[in-house]
N, C-alpha and C. Protein backbone atom coordinates (compact mmCIF):
# COMPACT_ATOMS: atom_id res chain seq x y z
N UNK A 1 -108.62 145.48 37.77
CA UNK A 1 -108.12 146.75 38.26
C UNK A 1 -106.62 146.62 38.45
N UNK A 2 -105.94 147.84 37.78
CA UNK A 2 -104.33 147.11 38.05
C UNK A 2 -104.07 147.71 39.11
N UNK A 3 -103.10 147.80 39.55
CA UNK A 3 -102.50 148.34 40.87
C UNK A 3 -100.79 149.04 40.70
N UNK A 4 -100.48 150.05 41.17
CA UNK A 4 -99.28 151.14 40.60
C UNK A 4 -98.71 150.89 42.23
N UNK A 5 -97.20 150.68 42.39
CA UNK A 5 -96.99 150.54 43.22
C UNK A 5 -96.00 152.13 43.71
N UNK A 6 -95.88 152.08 44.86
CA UNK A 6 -95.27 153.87 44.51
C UNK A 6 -93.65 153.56 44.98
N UNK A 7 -93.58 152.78 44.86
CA UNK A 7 -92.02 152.52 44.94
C UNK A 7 -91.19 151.36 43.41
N UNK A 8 -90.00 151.18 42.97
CA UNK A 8 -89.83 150.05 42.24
C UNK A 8 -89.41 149.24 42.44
N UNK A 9 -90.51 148.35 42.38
CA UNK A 9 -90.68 146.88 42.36
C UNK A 9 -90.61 146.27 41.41
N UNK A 10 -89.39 145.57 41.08
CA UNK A 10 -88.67 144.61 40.49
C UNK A 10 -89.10 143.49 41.10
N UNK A 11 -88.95 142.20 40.13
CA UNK A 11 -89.69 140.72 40.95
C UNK A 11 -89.52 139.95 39.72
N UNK A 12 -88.88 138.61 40.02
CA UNK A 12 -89.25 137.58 39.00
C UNK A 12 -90.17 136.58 39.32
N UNK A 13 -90.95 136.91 38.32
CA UNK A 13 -92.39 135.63 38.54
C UNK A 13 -92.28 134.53 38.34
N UNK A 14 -92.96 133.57 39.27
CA UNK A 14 -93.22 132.63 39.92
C UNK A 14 -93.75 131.88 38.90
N UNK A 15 -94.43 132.34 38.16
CA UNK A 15 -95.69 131.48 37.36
C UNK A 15 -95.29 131.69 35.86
N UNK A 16 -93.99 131.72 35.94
CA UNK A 16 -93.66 131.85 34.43
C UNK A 16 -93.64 130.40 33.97
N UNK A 17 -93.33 129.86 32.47
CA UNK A 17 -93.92 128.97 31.93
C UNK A 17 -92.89 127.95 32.02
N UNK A 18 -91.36 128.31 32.23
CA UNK A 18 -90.46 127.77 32.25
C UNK A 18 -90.03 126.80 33.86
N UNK A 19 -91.18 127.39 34.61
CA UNK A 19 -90.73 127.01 35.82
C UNK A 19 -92.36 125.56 36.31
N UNK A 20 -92.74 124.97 34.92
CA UNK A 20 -93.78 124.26 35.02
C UNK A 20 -93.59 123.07 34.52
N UNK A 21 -92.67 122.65 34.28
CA UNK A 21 -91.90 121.43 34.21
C UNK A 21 -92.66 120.85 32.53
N UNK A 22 -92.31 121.68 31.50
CA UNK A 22 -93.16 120.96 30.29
C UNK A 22 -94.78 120.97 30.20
N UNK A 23 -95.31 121.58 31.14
CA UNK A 23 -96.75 122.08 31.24
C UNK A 23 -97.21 123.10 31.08
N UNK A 24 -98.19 123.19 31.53
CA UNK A 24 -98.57 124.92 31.30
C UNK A 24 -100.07 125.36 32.18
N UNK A 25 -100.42 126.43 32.40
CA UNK A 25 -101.80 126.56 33.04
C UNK A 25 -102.45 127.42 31.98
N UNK A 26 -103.96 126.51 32.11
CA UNK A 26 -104.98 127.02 31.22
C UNK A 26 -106.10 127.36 32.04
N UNK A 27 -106.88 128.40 31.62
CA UNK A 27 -108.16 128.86 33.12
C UNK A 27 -109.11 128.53 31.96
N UNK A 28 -110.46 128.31 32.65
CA UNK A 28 -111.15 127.75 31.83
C UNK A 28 -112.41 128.24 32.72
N UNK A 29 -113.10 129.14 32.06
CA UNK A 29 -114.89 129.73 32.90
C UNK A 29 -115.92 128.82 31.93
N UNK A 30 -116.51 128.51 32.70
CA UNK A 30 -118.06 127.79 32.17
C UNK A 30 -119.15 128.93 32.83
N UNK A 31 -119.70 130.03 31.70
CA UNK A 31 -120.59 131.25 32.57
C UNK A 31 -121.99 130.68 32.78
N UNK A 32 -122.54 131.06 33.97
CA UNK A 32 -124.07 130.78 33.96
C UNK A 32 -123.63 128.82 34.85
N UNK A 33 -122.46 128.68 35.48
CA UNK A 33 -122.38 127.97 36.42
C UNK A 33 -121.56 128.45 37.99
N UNK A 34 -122.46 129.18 38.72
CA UNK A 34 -121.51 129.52 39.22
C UNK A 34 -121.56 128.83 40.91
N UNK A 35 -121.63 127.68 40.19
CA UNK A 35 -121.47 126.46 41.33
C UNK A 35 -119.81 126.74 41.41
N UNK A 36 -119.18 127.08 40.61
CA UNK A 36 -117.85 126.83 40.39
C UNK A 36 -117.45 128.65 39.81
N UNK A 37 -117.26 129.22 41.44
CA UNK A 37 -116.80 130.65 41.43
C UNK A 37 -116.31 131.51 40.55
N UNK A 38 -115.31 130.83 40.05
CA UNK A 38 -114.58 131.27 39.27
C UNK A 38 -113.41 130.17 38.26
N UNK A 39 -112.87 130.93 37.19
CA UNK A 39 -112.64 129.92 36.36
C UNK A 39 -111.19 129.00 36.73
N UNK A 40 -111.60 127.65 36.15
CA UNK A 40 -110.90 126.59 36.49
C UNK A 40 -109.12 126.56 36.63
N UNK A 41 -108.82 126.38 37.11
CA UNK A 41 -107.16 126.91 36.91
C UNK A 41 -106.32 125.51 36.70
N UNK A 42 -106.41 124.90 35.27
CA UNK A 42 -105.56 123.52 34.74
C UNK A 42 -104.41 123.54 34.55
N UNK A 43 -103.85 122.62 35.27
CA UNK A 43 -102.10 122.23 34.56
C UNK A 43 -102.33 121.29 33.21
N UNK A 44 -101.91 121.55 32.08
CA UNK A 44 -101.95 120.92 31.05
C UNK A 44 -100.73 120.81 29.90
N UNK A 45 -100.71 119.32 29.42
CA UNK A 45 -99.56 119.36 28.72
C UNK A 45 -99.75 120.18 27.10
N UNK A 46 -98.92 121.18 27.17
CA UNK A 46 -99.18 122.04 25.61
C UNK A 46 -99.69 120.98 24.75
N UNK A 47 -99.36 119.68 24.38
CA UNK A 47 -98.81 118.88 23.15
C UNK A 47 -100.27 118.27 23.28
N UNK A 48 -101.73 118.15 24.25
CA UNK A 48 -102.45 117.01 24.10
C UNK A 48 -103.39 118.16 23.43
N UNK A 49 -104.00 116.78 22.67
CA UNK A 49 -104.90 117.82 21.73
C UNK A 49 -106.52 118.50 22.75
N UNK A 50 -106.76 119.21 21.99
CA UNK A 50 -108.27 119.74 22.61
C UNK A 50 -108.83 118.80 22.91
N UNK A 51 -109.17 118.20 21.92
CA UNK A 51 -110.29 117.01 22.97
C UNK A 51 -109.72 116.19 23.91
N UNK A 52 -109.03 115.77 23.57
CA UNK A 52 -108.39 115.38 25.28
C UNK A 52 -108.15 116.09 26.14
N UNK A 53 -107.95 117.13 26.06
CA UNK A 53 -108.30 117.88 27.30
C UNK A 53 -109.80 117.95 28.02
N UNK A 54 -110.73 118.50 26.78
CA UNK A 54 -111.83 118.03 27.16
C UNK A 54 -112.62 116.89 28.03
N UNK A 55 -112.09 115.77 27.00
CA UNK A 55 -112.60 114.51 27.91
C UNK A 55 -111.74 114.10 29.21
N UNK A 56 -110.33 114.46 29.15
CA UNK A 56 -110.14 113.86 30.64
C UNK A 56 -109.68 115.29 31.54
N UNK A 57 -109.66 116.07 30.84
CA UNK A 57 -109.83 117.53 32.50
C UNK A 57 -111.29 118.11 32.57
N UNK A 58 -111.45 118.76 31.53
CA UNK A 58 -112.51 119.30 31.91
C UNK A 58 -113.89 118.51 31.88
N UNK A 59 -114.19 117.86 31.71
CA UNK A 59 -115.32 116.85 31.57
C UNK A 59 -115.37 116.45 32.87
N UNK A 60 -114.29 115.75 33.68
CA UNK A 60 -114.16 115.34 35.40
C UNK A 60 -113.94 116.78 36.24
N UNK A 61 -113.43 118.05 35.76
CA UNK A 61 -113.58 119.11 36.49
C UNK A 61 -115.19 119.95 36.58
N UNK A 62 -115.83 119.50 35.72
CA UNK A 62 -117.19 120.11 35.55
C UNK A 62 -118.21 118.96 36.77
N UNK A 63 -118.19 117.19 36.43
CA UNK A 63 -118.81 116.84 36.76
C UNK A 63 -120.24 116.84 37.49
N UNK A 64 -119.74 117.35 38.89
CA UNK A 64 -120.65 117.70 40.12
C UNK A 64 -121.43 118.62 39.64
N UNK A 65 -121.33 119.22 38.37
CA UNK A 65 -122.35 120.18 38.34
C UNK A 65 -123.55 119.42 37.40
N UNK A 66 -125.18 119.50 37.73
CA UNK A 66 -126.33 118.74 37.30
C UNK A 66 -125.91 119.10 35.60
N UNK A 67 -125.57 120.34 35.08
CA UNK A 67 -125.77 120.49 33.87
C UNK A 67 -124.85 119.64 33.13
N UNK A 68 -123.68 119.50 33.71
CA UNK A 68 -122.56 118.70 33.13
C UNK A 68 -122.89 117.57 31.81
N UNK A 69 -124.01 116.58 32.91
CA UNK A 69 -124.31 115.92 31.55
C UNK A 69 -124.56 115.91 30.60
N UNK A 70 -125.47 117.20 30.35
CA UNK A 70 -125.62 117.53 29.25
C UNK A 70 -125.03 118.26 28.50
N UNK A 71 -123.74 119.08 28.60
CA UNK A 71 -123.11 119.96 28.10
C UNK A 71 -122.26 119.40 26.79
N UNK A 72 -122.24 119.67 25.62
CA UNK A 72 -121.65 118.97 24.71
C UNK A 72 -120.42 120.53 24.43
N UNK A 73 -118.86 120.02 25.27
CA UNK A 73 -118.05 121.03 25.04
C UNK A 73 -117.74 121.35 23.62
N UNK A 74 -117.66 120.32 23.34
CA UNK A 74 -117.28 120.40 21.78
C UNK A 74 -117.90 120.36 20.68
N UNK A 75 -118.89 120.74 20.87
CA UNK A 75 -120.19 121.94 20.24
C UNK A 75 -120.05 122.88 20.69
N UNK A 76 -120.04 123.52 22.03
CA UNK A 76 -120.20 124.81 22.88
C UNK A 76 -119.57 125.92 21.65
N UNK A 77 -120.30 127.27 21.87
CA UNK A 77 -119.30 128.26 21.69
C UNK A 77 -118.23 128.38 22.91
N UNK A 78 -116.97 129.10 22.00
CA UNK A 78 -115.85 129.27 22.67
C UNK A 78 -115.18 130.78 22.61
N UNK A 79 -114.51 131.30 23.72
CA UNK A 79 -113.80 132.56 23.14
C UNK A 79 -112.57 131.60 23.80
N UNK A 80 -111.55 132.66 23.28
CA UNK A 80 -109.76 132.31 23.32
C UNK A 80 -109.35 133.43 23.64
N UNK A 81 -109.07 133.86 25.03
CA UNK A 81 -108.14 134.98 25.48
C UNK A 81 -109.74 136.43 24.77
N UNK A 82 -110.96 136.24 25.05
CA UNK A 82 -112.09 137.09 25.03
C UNK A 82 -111.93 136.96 23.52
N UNK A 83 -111.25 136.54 22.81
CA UNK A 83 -111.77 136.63 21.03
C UNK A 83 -113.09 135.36 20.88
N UNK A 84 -113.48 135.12 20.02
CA UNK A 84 -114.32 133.90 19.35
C UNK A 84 -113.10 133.03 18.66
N UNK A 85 -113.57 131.64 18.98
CA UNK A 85 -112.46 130.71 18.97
C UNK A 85 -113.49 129.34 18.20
N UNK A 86 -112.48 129.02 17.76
CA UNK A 86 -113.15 127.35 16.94
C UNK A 86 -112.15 126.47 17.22
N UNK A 87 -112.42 125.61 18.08
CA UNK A 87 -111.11 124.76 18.63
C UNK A 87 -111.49 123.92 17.29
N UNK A 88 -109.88 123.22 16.46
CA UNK A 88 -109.47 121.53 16.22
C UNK A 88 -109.85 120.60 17.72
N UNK A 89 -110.52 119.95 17.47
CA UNK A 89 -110.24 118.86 18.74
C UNK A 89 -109.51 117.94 18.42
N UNK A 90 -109.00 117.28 17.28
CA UNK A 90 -108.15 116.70 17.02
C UNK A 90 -106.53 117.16 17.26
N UNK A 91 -106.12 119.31 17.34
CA UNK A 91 -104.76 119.71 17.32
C UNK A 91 -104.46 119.81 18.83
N UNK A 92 -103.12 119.45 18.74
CA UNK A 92 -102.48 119.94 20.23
C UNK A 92 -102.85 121.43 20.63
N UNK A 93 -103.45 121.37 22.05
CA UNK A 93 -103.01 122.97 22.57
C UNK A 93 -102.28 124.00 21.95
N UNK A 94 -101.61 123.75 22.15
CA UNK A 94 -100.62 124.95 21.24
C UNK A 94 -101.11 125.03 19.54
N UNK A 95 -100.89 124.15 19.04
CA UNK A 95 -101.79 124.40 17.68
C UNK A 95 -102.74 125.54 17.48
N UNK A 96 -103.31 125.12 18.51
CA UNK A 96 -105.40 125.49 18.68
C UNK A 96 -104.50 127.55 19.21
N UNK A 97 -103.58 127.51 19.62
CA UNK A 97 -103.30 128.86 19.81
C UNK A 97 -103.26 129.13 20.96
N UNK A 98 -103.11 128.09 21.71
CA UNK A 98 -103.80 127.88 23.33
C UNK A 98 -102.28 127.53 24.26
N UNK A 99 -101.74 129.18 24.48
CA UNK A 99 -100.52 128.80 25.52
C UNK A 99 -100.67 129.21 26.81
N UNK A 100 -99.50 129.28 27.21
CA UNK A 100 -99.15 129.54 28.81
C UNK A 100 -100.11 130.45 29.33
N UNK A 101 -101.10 130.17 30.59
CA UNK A 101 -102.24 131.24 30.92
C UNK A 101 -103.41 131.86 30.12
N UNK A 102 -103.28 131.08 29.05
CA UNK A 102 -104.86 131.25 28.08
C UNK A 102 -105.99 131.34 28.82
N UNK A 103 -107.00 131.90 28.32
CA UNK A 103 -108.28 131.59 29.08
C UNK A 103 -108.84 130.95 28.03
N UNK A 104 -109.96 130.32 28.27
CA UNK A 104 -110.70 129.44 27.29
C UNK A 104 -111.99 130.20 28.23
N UNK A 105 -112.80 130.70 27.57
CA UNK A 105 -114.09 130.73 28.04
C UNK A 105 -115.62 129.62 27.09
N UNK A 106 -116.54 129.18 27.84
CA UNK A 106 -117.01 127.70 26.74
C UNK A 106 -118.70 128.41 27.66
N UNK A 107 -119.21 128.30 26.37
CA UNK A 107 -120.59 128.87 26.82
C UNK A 107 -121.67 127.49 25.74
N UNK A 108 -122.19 127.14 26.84
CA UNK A 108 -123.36 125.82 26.51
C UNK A 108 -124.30 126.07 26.33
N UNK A 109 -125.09 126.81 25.43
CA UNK A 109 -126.46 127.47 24.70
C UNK A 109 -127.39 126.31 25.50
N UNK A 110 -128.61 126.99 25.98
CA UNK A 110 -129.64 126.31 26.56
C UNK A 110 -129.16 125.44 27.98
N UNK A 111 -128.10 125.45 28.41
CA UNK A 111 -127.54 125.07 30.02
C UNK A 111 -127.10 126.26 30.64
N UNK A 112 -128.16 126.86 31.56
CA UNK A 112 -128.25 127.90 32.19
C UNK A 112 -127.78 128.05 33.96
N UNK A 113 -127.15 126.63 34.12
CA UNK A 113 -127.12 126.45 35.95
C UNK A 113 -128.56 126.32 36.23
N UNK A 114 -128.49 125.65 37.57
CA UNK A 114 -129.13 125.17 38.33
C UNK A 114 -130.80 126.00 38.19
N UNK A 115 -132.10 125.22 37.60
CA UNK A 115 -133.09 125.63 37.09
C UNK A 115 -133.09 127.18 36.36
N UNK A 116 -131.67 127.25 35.60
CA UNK A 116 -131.70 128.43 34.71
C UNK A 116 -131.20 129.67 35.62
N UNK A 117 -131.04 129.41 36.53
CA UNK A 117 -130.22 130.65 37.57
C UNK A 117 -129.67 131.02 37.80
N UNK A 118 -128.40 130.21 36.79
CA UNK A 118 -126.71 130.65 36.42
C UNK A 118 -126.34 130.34 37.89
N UNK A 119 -126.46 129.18 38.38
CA UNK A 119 -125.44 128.80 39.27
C UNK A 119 -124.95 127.48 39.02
């Protein structure tokens, strides 16, 4: 829902990409876990490829959840900013199309949360 302010409000943002020291933030939803509210909010270096991101953020950010083990991300379907996405796991972030405030959404066919209850 956006919000119209009734006066003008001018503002320089905070969370622009330049002010992240060579990093960047990537949000990342795993749906049908909603042990984990809402989606992940990563500092990540543009330059490491997908699967490394995979294996050392999101793989230790998922953990605690029972399905984790079994989740093979890099099989999962993926959307990119709500499109359908086919990550390289071998290309850097940025390659893969994946910049400043991307969402990655990663859906694990047959891992439904906690006895299938989407939590």
């Amino acid at each position: 829902m956006s919000v119209n302010a009734l006066y003008d409000y001018k503002f320089e943002p905070r969370d622009k990409v330049e002010n992240f020291n060579g990093m960047q933030l990537l949000y990342v939803l795993w749906p049908n876990h909603l042990m984990f509210c809402a989606p992940f909010a990563l500092l990540v270096q543009p330059d490491m490829t997908f699967g490394a991101m995979v294996e050392e953020i999101l793989k230790p950010a998922t953990a605690s959840h029972p399905d984790a083990a079994n989740a093979d991300f890099l099989a999962a379907q993926w959307l990119l900013n709500d499109e359908p996405f086919t990550p390289d796991a071998d290309a850097s972030l940025i390659d893969n199309g994946i910049d400043h405030k991307s969402m990655l959404t990663v859906t694990t066919p047959g891992l439904n949360g906690l006895a299938g209850a989407g939590f």
